[in-house]
Protein backbone atom coordinates (compact mmCIF):
# COMPACT_ATOMS: atom_id res chain seq x y z
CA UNK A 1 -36.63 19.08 12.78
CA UNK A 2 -34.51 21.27 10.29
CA UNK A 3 -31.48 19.75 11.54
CA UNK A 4 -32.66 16.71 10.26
CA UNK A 5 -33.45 18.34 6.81
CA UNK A 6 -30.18 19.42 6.55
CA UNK A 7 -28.43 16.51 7.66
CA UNK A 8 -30.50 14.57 4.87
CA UNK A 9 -30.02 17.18 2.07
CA UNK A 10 -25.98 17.15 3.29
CA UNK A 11 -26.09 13.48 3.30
CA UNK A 12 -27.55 13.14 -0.52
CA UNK A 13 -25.24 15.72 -2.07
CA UNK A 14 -22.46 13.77 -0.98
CA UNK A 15 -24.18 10.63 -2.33
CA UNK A 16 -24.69 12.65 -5.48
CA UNK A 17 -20.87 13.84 -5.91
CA UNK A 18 -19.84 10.47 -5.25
CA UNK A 19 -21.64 8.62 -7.78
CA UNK A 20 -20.77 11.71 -10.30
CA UNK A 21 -17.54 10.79 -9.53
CA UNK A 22 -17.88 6.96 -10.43
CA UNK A 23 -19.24 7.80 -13.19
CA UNK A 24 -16.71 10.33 -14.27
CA UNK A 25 -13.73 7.86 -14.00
CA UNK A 26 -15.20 4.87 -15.27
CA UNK A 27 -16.26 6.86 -18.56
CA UNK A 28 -12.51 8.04 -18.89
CA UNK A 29 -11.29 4.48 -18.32
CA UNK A 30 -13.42 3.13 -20.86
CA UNK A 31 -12.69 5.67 -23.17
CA UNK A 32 -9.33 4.06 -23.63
CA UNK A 33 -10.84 0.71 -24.86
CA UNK A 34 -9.80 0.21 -28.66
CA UNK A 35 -6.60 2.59 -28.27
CA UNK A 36 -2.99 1.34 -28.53
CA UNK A 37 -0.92 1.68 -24.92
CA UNK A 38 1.59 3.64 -27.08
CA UNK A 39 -1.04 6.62 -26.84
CA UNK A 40 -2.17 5.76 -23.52
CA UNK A 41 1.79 6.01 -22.47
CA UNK A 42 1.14 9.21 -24.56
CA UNK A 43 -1.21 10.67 -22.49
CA UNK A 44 -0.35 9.29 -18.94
CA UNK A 45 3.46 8.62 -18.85
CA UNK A 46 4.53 5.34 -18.03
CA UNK A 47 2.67 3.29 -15.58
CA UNK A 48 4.38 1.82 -11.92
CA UNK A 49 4.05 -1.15 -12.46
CA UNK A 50 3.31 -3.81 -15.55
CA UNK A 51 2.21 -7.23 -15.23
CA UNK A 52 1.35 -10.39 -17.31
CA UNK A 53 -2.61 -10.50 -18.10
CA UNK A 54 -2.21 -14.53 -18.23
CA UNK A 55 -3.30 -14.58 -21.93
CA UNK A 56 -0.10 -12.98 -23.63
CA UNK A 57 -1.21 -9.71 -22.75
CA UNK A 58 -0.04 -7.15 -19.91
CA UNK A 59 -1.76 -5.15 -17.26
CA UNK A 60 -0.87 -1.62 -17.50
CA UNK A 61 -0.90 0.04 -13.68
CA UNK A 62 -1.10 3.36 -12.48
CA UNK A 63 -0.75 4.01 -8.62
CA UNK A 64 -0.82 7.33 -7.10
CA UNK A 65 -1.06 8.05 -3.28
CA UNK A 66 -3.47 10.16 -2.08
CA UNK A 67 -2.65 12.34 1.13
CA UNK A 68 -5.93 12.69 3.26
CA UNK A 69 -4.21 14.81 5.98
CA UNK A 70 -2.40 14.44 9.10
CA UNK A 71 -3.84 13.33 12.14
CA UNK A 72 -1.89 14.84 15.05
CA UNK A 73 -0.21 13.84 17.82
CA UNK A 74 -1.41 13.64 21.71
CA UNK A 75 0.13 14.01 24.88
CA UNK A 76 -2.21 11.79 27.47
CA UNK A 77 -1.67 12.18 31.83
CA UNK A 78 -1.99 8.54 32.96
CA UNK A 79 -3.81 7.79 36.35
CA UNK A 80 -0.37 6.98 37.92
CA UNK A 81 0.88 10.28 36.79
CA UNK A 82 3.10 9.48 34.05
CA UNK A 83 2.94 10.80 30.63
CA UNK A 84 2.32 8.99 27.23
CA UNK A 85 2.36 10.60 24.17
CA UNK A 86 1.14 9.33 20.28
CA UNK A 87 3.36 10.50 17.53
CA UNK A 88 1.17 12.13 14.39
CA UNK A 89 0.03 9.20 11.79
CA UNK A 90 -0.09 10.24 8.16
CA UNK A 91 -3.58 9.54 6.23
CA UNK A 92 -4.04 8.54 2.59
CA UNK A 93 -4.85 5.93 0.33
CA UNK A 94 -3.51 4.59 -3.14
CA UNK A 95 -5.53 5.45 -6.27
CA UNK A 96 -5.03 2.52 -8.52
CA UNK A 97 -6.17 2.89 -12.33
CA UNK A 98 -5.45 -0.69 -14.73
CA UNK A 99 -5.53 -1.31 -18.75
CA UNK A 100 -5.81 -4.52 -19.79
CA UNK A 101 -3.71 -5.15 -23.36
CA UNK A 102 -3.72 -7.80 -25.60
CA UNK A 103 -0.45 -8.78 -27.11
CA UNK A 104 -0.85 -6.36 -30.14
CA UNK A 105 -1.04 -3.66 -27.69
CA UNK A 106 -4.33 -2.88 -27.94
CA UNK A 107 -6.61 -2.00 -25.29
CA UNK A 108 -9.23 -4.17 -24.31
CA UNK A 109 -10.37 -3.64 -20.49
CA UNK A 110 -9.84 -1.85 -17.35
CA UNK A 111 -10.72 -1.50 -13.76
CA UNK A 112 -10.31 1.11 -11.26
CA UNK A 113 -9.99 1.88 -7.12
CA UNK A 114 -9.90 4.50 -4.98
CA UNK A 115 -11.27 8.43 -6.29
């Protein structure tokens, strides 16, 4: 039984840091509504990538790659004897962050993926 308590309590403090997390970002993000993209450029450097918001406007992006670890490799015995082996596969995602600018280079949305 206190397994189970601490696999719940576990299980919501996780929950908990996630959300915080959410939260977190997606106040930072919208802090930036209203500002010019000179001082977001400012701030962040220059994005990877820009592209047209189809109303005369651009789409500021920000990618960075997160490294989750290394998963390693494995040597396997086969049942006829011979040996296969798997090389080591890198882990990770890409944290994407996006401003939205009208064509007076203002600031006007944004949307984000990945912690």
């Amino acid at each position: 039984m206190r397994r189970k308590k601490i696999k719940y309590l576990i299980t919501v403090i996780l929950l908990a840091l996630t959300f915080t997390q959410c939260a977190s970002t997606s106040q930072i993000m919208q802090s930036w509504v209203g500002h010019h993209k000179s001082e977001l450029y400012q701030s962040w450097g220059p994005p990877t990538r820009i592209t047209g918001d189809g109303q005369g406007g651009e789409i500021l992006i920000y990618e960075t790659y997160i490294n989750t670890g290394q998963t390693s490799g494995e040597v396997r015995a086969n049942p006829n004897g011979s040996i296969s082996y798997t090389t080591p596969q890198q882990n990770g995602y890409t944290r994407t962050r996006m401003f939205y600018v009208d064509k007076y280079g203002k600031i006007y949305n944004w949307r984000w993926q990945g912690l």
